[in-house]
C-alpha atoms as a PDB file:
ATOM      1  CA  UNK A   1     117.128 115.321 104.749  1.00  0.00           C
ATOM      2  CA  UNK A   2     114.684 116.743 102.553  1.00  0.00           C
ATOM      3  CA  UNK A   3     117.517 118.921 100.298  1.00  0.00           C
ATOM      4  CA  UNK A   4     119.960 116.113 100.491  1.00  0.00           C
ATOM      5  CA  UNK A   5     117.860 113.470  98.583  1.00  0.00           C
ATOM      6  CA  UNK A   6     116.265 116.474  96.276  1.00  0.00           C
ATOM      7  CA  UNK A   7     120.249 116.991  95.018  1.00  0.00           C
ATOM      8  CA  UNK A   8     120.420 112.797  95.239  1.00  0.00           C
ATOM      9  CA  UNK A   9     117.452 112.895  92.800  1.00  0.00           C
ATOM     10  CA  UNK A  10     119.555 115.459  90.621  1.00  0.00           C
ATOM     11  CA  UNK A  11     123.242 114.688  90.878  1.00  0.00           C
ATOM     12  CA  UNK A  12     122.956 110.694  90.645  1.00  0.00           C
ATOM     13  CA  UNK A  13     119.810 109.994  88.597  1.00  0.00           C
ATOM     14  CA  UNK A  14     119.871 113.131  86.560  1.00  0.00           C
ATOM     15  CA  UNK A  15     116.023 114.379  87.054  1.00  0.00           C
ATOM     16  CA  UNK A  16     116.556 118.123  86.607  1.00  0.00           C
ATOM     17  CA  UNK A  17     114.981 120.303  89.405  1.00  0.00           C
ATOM     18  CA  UNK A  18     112.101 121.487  86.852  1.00  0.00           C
ATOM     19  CA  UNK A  19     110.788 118.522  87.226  1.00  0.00           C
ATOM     20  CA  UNK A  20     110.740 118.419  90.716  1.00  0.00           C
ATOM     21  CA  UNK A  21     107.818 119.708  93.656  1.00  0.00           C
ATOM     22  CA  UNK A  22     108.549 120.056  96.794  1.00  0.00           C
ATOM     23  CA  UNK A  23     106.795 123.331  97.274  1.00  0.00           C
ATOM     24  CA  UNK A  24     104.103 123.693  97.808  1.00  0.00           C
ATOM     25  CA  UNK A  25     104.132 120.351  98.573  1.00  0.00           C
ATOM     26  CA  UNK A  26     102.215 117.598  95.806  1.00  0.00           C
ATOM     27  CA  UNK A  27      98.579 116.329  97.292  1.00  0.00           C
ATOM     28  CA  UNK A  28      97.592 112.836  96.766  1.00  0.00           C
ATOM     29  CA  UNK A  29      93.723 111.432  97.122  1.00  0.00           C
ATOM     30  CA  UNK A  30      93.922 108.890 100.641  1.00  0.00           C
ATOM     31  CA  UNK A  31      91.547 106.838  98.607  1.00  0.00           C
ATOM     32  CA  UNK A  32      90.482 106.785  94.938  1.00  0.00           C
ATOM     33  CA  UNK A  33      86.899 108.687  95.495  1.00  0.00           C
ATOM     34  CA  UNK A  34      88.358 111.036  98.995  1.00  0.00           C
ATOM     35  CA  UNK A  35      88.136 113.888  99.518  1.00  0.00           C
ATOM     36  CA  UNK A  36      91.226 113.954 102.176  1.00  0.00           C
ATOM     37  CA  UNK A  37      94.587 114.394 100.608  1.00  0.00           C
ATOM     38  CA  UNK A  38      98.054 113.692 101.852  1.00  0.00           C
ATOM     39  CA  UNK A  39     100.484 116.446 100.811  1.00  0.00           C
ATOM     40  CA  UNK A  40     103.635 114.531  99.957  1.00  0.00           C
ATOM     41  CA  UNK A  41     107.508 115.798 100.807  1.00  0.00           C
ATOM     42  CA  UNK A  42     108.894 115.452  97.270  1.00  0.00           C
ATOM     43  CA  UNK A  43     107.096 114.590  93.774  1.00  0.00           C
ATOM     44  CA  UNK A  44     109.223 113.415  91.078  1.00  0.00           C
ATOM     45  CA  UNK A  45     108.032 114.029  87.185  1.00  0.00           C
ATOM     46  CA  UNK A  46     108.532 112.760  84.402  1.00  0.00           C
ATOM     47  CA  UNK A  47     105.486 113.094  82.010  1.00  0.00           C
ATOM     48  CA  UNK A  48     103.304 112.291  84.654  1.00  0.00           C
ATOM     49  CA  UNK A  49     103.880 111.701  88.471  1.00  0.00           C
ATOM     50  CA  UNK A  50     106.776 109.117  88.534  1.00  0.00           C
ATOM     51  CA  UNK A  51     108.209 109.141  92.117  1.00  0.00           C
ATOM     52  CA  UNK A  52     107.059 110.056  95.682  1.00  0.00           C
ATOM     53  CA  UNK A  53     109.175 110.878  98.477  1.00  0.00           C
ATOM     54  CA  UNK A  54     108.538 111.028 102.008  1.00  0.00           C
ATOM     55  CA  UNK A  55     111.115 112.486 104.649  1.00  0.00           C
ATOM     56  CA  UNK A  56     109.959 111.430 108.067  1.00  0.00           C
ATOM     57  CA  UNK A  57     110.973 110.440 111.730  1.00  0.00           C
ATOM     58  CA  UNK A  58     108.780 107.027 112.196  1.00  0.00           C
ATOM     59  CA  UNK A  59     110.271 103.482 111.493  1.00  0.00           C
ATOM     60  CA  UNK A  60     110.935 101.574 108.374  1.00  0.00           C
ATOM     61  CA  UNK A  61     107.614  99.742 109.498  1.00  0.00           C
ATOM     62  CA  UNK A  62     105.144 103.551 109.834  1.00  0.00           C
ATOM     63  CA  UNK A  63     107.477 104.284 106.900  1.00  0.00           C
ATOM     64  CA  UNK A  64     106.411 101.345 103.839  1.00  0.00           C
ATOM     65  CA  UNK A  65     102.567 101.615 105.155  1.00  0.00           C
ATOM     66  CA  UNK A  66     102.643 105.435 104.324  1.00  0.00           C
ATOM     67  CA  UNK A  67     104.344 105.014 100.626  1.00  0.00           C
ATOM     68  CA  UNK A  68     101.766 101.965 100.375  1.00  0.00           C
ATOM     69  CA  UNK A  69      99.096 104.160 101.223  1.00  0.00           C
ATOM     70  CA  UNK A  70     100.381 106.832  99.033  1.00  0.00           C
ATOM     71  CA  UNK A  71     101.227 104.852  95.596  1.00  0.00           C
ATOM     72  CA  UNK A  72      97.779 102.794  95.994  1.00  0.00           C
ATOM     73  CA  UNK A  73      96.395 106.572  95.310  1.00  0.00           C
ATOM     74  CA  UNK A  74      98.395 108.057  92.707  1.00  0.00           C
ATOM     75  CA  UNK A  75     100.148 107.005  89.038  1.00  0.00           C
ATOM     76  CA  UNK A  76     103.643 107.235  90.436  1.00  0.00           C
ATOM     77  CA  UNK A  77     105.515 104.036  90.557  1.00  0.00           C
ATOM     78  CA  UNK A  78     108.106 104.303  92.769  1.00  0.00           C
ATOM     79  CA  UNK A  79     108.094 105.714  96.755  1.00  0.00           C
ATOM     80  CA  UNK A  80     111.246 106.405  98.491  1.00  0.00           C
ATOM     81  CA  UNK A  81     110.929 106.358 102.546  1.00  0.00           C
ATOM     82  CA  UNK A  82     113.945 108.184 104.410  1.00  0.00           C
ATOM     83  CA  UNK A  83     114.224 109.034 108.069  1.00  0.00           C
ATOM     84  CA  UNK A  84     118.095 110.295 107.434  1.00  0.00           C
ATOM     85  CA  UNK A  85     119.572 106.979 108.522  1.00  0.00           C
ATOM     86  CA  UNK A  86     117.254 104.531 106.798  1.00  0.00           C
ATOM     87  CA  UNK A  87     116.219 104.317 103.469  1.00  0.00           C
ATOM     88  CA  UNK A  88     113.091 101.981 102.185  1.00  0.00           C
ATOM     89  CA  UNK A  89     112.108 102.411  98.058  1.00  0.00           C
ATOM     90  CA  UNK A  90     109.138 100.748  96.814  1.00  0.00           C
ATOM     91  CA  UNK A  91     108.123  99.994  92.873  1.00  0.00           C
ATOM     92  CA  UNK A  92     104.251  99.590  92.798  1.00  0.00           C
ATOM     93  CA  UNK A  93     103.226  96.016  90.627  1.00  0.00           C
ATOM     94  CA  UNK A  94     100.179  96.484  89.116  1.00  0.00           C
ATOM     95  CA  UNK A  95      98.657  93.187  87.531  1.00  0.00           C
ATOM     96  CA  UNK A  96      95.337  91.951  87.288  1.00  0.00           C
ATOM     97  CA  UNK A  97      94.857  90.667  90.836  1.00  0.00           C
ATOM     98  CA  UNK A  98      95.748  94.117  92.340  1.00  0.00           C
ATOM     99  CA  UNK A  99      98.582  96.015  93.688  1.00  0.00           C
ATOM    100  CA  UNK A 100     101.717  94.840  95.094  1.00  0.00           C
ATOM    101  CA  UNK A 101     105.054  96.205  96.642  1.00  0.00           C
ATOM    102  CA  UNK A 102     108.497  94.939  95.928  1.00  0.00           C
ATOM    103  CA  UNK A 103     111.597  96.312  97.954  1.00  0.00           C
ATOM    104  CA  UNK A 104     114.449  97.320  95.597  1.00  0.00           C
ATOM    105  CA  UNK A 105     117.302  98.608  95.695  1.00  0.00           C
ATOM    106  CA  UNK A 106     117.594 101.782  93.688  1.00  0.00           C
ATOM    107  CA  UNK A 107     114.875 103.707  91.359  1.00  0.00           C
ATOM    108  CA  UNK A 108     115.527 103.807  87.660  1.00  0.00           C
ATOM    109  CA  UNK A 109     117.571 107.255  86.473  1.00  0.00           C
ATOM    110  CA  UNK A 110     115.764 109.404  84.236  1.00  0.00           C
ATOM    111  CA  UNK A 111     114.422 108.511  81.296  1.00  0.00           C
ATOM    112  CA  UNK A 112     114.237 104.938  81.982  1.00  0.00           C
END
């Protein structure tokens, strides 16, 4: 799972693998001020953190709370949940009434 989307990340939206961790696995804060981290399957960069990836067994459900939890803490904008058979990818809206979650359908290639 984990190697399949990492060459998805580099064959079909052209992120070269320089720019992406998977080990040792990228830590993000579980809240703004904790001290707890959650290490993360797969960081994308692109200046900064753009994309976080998790490859797990739970449900779509377990699935969006986790990349919730994990883009509330961090600057990347997009979250991709896979279990091998689904697939759920977030972009994080941040306006001045908080953060929200849409569903879409793809994330942006690189560069864009």
């Amino acid at each position: 799972m984990l190697q399949q989307l990492v060459q998805e990340l580099v064959d079909v939206y052209g992120y070269p693998k320089s720019e992406i961790q998977t080990r040792p696995q990228f830590t993000i804060p579980s809240s703004p001020s904790g001290s707890n981290k959650y290490p993360v399957d797969i960081a994308v960069f692109e200046r900064d953190l753009k994309i976080v990836c998790e490859c797990k067994k739970p449900n779509v459900k377990l699935g969006r709370k986790q990349l919730e939890t994990y883009l509330r803490n961090c600057p990347a904008k997009f979250g991709i949940w896979t279990n091998g058979e689904e697939r759920l990818i977030l972009e994080k809206i941040e306006n001045f009434q908080g953060i929200d979650f849409k569903e879409v359908n793809n994330i942006p290639p690189r560069g864009i």
